[in-house]
PDB file of N, CA and C in Angstrom:
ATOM      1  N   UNK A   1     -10.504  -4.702 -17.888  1.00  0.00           N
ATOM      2  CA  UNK A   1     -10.827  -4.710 -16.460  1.00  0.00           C
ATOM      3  C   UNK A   1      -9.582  -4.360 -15.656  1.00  0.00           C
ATOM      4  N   UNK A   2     -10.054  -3.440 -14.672  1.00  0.00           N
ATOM      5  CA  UNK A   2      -8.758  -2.656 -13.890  1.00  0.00           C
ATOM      6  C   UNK A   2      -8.124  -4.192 -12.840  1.00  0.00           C
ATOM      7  N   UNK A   3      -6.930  -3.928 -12.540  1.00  0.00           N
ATOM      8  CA  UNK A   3      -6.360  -5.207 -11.449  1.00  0.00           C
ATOM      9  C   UNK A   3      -5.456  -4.237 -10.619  1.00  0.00           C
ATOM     10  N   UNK A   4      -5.622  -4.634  -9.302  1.00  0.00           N
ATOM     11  CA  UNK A   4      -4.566  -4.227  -8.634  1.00  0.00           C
ATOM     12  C   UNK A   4      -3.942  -5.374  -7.956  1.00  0.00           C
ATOM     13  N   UNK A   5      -2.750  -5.460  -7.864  1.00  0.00           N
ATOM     14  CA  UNK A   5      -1.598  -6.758  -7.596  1.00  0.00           C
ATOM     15  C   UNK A   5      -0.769  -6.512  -6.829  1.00  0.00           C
ATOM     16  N   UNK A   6      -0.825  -6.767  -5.408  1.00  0.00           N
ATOM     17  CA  UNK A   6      -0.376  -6.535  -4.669  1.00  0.00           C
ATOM     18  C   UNK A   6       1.236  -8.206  -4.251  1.00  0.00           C
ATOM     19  N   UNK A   7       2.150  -7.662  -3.585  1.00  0.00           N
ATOM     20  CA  UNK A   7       3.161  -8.561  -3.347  1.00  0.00           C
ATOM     21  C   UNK A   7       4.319  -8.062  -2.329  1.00  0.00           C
ATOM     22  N   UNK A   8       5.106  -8.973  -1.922  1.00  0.00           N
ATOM     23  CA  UNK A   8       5.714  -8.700  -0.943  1.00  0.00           C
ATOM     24  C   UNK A   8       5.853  -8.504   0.334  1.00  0.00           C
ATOM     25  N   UNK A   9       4.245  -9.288   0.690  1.00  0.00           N
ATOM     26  CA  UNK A   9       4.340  -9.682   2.146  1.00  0.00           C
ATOM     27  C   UNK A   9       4.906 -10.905   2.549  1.00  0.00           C
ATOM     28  N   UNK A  10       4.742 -10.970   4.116  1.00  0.00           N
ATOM     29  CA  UNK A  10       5.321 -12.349   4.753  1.00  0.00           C
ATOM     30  C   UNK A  10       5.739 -11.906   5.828  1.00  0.00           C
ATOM     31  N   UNK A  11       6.406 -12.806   6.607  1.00  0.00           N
ATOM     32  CA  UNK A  11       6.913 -13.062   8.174  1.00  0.00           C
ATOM     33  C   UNK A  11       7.950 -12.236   8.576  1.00  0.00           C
ATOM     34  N   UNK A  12       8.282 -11.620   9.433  1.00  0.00           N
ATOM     35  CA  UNK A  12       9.747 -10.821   9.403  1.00  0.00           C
ATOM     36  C   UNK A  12       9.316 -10.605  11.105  1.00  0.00           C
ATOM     37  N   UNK A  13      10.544 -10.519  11.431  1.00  0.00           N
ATOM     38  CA  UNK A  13      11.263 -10.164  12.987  1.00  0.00           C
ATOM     39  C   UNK A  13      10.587  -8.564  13.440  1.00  0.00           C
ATOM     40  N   UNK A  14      10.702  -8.604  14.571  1.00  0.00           N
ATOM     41  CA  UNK A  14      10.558  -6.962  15.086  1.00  0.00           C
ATOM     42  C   UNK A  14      12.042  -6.452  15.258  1.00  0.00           C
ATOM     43  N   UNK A  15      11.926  -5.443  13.919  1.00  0.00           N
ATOM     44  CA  UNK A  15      12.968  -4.410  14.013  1.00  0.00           C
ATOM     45  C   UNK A  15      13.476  -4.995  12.278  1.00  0.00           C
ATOM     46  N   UNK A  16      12.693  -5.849  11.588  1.00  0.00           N
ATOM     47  CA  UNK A  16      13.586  -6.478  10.354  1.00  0.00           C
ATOM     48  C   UNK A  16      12.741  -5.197   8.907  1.00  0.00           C
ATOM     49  N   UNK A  17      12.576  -5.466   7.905  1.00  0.00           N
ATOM     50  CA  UNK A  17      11.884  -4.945   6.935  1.00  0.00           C
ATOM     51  C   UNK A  17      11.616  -5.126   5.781  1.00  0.00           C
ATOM     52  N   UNK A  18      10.401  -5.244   4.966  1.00  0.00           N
ATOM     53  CA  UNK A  18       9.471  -5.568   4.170  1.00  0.00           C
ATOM     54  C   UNK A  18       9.142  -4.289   3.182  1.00  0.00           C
ATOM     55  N   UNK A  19       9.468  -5.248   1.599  1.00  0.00           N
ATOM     56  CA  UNK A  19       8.744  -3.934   0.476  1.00  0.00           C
ATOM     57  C   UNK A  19       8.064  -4.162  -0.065  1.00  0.00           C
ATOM     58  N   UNK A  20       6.538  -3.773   0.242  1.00  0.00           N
ATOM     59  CA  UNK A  20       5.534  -4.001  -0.711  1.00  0.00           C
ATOM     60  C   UNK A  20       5.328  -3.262  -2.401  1.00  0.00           C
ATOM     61  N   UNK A  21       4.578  -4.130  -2.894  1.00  0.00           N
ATOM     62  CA  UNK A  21       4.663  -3.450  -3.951  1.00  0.00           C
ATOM     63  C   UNK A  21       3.351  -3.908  -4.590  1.00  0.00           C
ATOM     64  N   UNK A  22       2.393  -2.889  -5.681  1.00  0.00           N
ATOM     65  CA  UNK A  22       1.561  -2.929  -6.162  1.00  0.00           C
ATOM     66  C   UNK A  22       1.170  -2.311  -7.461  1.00  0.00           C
ATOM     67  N   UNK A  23       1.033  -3.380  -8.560  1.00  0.00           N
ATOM     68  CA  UNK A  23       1.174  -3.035  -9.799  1.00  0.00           C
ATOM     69  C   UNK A  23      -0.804  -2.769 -10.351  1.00  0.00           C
ATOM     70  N   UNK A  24      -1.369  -1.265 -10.812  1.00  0.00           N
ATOM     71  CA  UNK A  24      -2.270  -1.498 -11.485  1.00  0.00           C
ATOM     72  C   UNK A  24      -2.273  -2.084 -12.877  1.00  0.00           C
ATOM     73  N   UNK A  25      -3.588  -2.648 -13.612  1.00  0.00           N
ATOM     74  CA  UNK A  25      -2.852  -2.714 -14.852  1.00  0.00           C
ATOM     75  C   UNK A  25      -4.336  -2.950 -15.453  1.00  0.00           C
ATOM     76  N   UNK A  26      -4.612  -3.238 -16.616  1.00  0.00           N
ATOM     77  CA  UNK A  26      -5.890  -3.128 -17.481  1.00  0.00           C
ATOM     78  C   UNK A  26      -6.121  -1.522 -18.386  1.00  0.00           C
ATOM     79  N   UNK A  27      -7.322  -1.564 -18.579  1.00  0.00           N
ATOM     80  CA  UNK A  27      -7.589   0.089 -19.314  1.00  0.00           C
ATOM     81  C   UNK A  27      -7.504   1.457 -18.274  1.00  0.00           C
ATOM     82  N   UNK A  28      -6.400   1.841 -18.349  1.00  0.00           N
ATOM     83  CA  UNK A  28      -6.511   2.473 -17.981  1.00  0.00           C
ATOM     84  C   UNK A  28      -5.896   4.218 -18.135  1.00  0.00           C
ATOM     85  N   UNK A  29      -6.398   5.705 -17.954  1.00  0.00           N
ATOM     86  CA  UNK A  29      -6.632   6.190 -18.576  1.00  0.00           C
ATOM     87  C   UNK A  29      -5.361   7.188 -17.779  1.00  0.00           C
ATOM     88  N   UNK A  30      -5.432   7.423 -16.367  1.00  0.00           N
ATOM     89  CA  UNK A  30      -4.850   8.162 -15.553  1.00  0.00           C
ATOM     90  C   UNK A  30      -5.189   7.811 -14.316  1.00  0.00           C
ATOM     91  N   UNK A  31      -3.914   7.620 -13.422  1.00  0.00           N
ATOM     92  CA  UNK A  31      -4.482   7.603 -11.523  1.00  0.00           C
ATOM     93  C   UNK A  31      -3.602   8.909 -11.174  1.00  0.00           C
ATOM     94  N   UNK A  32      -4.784   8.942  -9.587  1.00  0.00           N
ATOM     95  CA  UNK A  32      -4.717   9.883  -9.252  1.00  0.00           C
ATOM     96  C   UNK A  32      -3.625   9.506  -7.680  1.00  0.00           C
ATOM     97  N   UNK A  33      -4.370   9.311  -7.064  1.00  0.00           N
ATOM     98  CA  UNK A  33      -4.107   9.172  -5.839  1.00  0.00           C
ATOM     99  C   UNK A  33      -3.521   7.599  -5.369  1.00  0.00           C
ATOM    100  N   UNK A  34      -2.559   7.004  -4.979  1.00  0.00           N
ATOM    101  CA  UNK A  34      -2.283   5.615  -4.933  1.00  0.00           C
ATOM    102  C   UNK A  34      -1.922   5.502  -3.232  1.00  0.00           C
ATOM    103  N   UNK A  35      -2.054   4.332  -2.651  1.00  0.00           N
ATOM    104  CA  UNK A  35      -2.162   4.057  -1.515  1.00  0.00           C
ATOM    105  C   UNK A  35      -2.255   3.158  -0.718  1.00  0.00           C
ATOM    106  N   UNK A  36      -1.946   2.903   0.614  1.00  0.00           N
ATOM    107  CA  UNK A  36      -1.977   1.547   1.141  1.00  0.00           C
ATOM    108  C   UNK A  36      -2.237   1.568   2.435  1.00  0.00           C
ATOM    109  N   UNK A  37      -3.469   0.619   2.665  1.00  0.00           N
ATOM    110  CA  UNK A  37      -4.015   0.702   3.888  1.00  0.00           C
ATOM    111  C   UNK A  37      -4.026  -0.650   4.536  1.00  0.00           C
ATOM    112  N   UNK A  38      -3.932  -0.704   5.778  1.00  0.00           N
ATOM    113  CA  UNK A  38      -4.023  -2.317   6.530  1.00  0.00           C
ATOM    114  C   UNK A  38      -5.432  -2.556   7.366  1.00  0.00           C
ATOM    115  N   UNK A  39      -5.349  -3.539   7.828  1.00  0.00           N
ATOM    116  CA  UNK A  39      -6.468  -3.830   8.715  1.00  0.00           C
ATOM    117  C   UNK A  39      -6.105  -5.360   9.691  1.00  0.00           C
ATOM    118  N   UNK A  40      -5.874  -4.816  10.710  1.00  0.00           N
ATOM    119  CA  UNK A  40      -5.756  -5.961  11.516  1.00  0.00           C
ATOM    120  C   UNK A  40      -6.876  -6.610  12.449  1.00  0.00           C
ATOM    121  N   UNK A  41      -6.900  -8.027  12.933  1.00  0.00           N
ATOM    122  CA  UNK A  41      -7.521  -8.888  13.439  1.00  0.00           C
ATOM    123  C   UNK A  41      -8.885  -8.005  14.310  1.00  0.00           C
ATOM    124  N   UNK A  42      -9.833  -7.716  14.154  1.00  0.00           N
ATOM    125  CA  UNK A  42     -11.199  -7.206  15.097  1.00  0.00           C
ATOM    126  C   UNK A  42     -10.743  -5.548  14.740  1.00  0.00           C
ATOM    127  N   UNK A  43     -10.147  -4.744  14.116  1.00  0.00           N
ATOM    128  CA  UNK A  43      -9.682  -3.994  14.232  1.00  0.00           C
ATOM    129  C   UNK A  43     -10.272  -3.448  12.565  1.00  0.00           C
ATOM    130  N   UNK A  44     -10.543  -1.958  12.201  1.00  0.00           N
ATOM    131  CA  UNK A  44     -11.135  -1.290  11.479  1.00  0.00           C
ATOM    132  C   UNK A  44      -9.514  -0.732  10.350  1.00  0.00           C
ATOM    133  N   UNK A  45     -10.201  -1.164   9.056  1.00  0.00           N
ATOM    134  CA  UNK A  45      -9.334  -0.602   7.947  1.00  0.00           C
ATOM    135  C   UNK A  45      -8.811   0.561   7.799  1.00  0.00           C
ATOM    136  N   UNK A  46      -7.738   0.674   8.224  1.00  0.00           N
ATOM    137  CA  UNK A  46      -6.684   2.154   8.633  1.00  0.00           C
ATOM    138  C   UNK A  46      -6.090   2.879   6.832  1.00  0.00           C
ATOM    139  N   UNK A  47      -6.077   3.863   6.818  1.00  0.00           N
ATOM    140  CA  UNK A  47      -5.087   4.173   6.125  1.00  0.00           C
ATOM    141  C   UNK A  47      -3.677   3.762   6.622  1.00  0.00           C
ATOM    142  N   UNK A  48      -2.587   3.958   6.086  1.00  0.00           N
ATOM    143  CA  UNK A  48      -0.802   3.810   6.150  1.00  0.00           C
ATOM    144  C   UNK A  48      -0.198   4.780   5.864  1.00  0.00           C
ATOM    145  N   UNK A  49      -0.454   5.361   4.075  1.00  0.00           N
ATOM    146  CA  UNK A  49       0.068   6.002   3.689  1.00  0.00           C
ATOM    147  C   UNK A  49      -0.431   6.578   1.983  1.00  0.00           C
ATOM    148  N   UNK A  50      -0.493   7.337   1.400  1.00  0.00           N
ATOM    149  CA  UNK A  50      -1.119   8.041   0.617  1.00  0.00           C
ATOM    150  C   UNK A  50       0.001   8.585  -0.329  1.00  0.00           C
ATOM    151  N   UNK A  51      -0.209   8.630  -1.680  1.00  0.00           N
ATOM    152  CA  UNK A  51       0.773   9.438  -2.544  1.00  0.00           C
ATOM    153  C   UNK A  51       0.007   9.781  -3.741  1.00  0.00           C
ATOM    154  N   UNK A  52       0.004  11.335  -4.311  1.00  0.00           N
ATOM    155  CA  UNK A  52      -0.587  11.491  -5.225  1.00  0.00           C
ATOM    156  C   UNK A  52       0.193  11.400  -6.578  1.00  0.00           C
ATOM    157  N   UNK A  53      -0.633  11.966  -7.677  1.00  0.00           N
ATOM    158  CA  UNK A  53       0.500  11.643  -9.090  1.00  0.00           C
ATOM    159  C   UNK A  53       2.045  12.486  -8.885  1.00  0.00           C
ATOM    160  N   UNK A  54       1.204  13.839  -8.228  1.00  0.00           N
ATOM    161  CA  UNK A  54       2.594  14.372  -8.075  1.00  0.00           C
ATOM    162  C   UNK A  54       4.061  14.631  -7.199  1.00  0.00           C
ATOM    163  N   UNK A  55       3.497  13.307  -6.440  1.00  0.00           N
ATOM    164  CA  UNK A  55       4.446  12.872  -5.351  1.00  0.00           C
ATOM    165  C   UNK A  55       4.289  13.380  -3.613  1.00  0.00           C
ATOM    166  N   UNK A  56       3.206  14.221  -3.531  1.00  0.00           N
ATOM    167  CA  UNK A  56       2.955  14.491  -2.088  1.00  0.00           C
ATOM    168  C   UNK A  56       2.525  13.234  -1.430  1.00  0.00           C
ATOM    169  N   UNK A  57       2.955  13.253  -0.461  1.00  0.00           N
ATOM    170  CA  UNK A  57       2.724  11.896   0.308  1.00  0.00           C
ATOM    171  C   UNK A  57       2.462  12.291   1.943  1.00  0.00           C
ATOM    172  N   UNK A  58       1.525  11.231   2.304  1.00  0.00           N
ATOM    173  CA  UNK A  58       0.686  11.739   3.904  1.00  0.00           C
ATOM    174  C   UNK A  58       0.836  10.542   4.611  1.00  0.00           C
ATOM    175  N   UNK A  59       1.427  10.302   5.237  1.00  0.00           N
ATOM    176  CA  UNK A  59       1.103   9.012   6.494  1.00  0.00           C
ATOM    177  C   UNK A  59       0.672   9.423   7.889  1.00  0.00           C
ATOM    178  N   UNK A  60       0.253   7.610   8.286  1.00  0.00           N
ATOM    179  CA  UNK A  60      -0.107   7.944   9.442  1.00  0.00           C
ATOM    180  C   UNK A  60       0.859   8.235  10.797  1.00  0.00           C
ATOM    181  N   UNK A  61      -0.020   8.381  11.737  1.00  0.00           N
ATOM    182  CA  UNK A  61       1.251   9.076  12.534  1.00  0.00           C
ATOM    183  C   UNK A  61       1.758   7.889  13.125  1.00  0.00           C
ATOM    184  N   UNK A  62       1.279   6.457  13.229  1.00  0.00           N
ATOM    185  CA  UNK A  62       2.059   5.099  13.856  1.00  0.00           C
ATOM    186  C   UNK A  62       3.050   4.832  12.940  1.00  0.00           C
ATOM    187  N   UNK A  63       3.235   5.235  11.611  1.00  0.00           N
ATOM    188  CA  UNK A  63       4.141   5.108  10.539  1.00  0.00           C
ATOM    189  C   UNK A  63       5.186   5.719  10.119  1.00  0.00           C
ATOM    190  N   UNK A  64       4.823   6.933  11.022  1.00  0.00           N
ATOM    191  CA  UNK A  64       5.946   8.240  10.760  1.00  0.00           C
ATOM    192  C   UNK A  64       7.620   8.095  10.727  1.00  0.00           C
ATOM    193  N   UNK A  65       8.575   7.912   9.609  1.00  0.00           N
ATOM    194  CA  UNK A  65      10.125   8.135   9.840  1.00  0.00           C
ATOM    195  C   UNK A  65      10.356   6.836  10.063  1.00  0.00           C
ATOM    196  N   UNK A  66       9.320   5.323   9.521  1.00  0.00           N
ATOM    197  CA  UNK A  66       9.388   4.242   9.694  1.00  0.00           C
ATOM    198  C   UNK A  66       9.276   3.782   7.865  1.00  0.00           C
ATOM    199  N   UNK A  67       8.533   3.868   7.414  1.00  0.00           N
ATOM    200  CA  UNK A  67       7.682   3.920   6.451  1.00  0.00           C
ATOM    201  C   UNK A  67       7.726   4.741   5.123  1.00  0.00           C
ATOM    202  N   UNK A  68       7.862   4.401   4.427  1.00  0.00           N
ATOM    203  CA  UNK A  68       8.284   5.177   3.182  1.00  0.00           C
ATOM    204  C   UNK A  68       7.435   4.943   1.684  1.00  0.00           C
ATOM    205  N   UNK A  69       6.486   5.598   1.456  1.00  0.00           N
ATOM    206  CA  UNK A  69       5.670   5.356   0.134  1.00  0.00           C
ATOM    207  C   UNK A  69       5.960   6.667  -1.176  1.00  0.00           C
ATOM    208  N   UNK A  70       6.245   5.758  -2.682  1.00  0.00           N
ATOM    209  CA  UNK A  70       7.034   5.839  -3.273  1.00  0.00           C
ATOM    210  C   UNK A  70       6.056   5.154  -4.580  1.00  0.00           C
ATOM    211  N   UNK A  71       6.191   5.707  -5.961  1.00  0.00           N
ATOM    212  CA  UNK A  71       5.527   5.364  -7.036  1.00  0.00           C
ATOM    213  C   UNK A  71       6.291   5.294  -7.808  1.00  0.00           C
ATOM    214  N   UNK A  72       6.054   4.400  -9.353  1.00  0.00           N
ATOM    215  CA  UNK A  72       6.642   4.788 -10.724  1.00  0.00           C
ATOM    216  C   UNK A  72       5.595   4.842 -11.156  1.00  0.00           C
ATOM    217  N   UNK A  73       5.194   6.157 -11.769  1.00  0.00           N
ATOM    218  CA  UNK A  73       3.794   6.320 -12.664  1.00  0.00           C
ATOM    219  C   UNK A  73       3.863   5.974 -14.377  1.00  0.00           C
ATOM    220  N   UNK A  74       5.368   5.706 -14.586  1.00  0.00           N
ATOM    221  CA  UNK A  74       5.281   4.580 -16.030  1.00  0.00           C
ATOM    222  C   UNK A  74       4.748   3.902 -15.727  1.00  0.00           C
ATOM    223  N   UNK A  75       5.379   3.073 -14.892  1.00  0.00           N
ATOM    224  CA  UNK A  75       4.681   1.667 -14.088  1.00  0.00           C
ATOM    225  C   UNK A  75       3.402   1.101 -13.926  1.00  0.00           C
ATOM    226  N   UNK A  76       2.710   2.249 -13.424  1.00  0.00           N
ATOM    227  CA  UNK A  76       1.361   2.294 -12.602  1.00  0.00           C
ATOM    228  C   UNK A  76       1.421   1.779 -11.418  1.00  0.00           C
ATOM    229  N   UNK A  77       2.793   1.676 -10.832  1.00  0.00           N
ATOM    230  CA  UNK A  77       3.079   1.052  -9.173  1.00  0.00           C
ATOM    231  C   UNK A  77       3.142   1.661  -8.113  1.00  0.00           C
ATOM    232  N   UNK A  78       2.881   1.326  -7.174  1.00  0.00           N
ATOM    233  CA  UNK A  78       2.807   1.905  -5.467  1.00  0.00           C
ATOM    234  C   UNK A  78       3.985   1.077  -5.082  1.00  0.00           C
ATOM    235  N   UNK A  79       4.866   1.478  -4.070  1.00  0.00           N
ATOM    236  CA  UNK A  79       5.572   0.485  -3.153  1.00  0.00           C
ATOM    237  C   UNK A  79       4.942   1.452  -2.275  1.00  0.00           C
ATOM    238  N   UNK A  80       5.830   0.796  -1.108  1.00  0.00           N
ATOM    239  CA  UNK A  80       5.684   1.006   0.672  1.00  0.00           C
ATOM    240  C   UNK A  80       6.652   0.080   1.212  1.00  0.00           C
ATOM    241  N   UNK A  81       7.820   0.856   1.595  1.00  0.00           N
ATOM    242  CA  UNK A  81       8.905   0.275   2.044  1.00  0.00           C
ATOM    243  C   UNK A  81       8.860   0.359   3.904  1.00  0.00           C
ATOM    244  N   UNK A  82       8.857  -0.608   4.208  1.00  0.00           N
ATOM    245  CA  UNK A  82       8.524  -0.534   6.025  1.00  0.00           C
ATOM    246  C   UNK A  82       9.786  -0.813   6.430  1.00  0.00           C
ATOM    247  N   UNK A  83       9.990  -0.126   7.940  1.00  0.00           N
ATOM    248  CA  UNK A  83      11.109  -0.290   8.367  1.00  0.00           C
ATOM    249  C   UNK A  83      11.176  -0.233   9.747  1.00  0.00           C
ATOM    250  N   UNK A  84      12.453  -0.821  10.317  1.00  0.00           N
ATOM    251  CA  UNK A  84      11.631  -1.155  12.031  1.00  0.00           C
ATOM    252  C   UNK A  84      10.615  -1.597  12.210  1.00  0.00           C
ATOM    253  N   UNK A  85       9.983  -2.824  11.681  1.00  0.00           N
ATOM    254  CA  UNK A  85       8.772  -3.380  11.436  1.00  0.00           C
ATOM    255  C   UNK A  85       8.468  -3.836  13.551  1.00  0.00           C
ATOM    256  N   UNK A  86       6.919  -3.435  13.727  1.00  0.00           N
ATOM    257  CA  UNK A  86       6.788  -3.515  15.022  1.00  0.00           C
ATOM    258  C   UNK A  86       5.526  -4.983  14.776  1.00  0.00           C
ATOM    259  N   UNK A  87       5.418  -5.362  16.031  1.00  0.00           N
ATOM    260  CA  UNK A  87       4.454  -6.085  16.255  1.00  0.00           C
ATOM    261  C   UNK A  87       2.674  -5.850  16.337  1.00  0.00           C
ATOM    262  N   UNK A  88       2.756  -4.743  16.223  1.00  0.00           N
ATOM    263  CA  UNK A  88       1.380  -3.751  15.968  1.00  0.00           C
ATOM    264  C   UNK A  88       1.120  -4.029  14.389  1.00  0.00           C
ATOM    265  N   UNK A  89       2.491  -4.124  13.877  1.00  0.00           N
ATOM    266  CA  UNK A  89       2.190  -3.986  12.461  1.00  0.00           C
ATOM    267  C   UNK A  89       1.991  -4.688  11.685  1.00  0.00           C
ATOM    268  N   UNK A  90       0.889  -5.557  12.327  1.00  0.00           N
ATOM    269  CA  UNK A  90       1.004  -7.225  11.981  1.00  0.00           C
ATOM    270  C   UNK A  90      -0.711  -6.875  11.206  1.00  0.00           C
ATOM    271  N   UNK A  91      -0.722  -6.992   9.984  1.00  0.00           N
ATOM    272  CA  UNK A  91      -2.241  -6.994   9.805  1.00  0.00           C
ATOM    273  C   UNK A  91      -2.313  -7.428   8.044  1.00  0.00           C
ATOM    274  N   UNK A  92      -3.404  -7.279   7.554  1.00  0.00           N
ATOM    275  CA  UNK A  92      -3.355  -7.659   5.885  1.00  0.00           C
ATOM    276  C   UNK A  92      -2.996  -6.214   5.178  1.00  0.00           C
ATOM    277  N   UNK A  93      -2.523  -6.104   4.246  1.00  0.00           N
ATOM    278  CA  UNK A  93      -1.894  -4.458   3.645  1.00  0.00           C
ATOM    279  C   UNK A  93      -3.295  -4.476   2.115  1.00  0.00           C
ATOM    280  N   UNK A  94      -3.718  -3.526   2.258  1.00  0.00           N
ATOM    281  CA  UNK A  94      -4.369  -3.508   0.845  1.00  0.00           C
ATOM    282  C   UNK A  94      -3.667  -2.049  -0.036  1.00  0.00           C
ATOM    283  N   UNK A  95      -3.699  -2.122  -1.076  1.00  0.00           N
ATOM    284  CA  UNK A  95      -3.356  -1.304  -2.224  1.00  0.00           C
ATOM    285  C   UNK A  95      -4.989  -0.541  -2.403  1.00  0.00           C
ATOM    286  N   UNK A  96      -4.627   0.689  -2.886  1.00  0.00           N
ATOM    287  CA  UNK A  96      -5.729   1.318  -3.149  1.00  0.00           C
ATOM    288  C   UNK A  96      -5.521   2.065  -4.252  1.00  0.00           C
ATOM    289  N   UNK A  97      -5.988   2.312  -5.177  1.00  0.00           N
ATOM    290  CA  UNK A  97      -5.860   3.517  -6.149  1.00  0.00           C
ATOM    291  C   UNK A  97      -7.404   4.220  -6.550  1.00  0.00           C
ATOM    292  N   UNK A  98      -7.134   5.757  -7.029  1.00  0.00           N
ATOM    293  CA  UNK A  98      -8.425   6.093  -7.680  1.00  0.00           C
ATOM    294  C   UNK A  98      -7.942   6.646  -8.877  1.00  0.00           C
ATOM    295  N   UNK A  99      -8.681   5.932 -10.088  1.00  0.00           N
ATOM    296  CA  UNK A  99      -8.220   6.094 -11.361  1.00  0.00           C
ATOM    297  C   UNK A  99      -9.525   5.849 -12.435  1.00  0.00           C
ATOM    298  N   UNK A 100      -8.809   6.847 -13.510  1.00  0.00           N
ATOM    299  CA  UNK A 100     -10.211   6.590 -14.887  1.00  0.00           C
ATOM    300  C   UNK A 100      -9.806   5.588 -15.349  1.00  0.00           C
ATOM    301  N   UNK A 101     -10.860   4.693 -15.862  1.00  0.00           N
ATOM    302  CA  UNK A 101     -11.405   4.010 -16.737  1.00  0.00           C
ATOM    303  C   UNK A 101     -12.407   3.273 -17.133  1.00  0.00           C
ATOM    304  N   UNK A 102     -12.586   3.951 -18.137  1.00  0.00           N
ATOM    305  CA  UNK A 102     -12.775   5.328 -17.959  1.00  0.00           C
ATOM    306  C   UNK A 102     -13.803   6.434 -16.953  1.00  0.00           C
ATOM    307  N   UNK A 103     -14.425   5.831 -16.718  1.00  0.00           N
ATOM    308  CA  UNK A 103     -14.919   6.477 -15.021  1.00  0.00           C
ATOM    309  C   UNK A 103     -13.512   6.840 -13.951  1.00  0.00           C
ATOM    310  N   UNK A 104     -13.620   7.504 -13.102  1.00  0.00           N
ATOM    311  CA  UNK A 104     -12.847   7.878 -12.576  1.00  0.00           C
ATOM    312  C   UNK A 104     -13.905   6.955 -10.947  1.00  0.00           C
ATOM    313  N   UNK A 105     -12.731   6.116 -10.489  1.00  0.00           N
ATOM    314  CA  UNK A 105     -13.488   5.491  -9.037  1.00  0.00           C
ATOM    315  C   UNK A 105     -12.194   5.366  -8.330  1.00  0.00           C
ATOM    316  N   UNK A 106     -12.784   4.533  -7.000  1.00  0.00           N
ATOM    317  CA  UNK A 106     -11.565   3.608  -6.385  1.00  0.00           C
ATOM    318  C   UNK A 106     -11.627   2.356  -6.429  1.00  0.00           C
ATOM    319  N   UNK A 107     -10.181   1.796  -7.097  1.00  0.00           N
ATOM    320  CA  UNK A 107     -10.310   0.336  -7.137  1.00  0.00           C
ATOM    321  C   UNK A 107      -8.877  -0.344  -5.516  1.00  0.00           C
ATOM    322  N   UNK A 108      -9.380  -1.674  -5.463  1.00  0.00           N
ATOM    323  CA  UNK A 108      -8.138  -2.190  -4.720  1.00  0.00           C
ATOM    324  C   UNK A 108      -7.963  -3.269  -4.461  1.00  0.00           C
ATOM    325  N   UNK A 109      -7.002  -3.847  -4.383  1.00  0.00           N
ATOM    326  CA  UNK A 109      -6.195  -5.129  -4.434  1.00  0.00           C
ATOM    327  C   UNK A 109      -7.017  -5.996  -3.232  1.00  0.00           C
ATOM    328  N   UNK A 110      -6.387  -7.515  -3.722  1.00  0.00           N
ATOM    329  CA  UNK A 110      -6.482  -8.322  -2.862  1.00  0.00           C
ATOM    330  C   UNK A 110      -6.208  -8.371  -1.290  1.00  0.00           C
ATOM    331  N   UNK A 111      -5.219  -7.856  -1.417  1.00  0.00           N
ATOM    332  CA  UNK A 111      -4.812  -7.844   0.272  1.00  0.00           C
ATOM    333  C   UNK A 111      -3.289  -8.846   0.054  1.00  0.00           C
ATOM    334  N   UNK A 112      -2.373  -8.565   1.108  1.00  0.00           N
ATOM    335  CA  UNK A 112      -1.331  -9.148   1.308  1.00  0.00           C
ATOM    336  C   UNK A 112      -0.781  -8.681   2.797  1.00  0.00           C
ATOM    337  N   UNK A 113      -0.517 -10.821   3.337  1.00  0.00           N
ATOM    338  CA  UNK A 113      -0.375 -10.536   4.906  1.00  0.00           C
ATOM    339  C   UNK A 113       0.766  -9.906   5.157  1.00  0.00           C
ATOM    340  N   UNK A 114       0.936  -9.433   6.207  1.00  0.00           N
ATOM    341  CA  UNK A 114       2.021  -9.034   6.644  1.00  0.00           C
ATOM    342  C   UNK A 114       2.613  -9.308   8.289  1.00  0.00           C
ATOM    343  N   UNK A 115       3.003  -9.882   8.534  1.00  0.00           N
ATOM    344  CA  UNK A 115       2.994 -10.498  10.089  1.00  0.00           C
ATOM    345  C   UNK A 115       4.652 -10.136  10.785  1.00  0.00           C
ATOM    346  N   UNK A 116       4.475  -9.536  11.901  1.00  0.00           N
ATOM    347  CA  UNK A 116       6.077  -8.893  12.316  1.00  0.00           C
ATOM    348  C   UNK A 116       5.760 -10.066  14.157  1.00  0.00           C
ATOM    349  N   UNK A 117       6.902 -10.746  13.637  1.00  0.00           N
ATOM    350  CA  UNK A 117       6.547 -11.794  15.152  1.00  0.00           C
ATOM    351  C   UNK A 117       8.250 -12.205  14.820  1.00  0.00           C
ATOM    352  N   UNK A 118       8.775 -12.580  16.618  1.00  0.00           N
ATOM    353  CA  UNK A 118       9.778 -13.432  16.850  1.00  0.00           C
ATOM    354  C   UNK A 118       9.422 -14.794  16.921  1.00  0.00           C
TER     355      UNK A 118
END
């Protein structure tokens, strides 16, 4: 059974910074696409940021030159290194991947808070 394991949230200042990180792990065959999306309070599940196997990477534009997403595909890991963390950017982070096993779907993590407050 596929797992995605998400870590490295918590409390931090506006302007401080936070590295998430997310390990897949179970049967698995090949991922494709890995990723991390938030969703804050009354507010609809956003993408963040996107990276494929072969390292192209897409963010959003509230994330731009802040934000940095980054893989080890030994690993099977996603990070997402945030920076200048704002008060907007206060929401739960989910991990996403789409990977065989052997079906090819999308699986994703628990969720991990992330809260940017003085």
């Amino acid at each position: 059974q596929v797992q995605l394991v998400e870590s490295g949230g918590g409390l931090v200042q506006p302007g401080g910074s936070l590295r998430l990180s997310c390990a897949a792990s179970g049967r698995i065959f090949s991922i494709n696409s890995m990723g991390w999306y938030r969703q804050a309070p009354g507010k609809q599940r956003e993408l963040v940021a996107d990276i494929t196997s072969g390292g192209s990477t897409h963010y959003a534009d509230s994330v731009k030159g802040r934000f940095t997403i980054s893989r080890d595909n030994a690993k099977n890991t996603v990070y997402l290194q945030m920076n200048s963390l704002k008060p907007e950017d206060t929401a739960v982070y989910y991990c996403n991947a789409e990977l065989e096993s052997p079906a090819w779907r999308e699986y994703w993590g628990q969720g991990t808070q992330v809260t940017v407050s003085s």
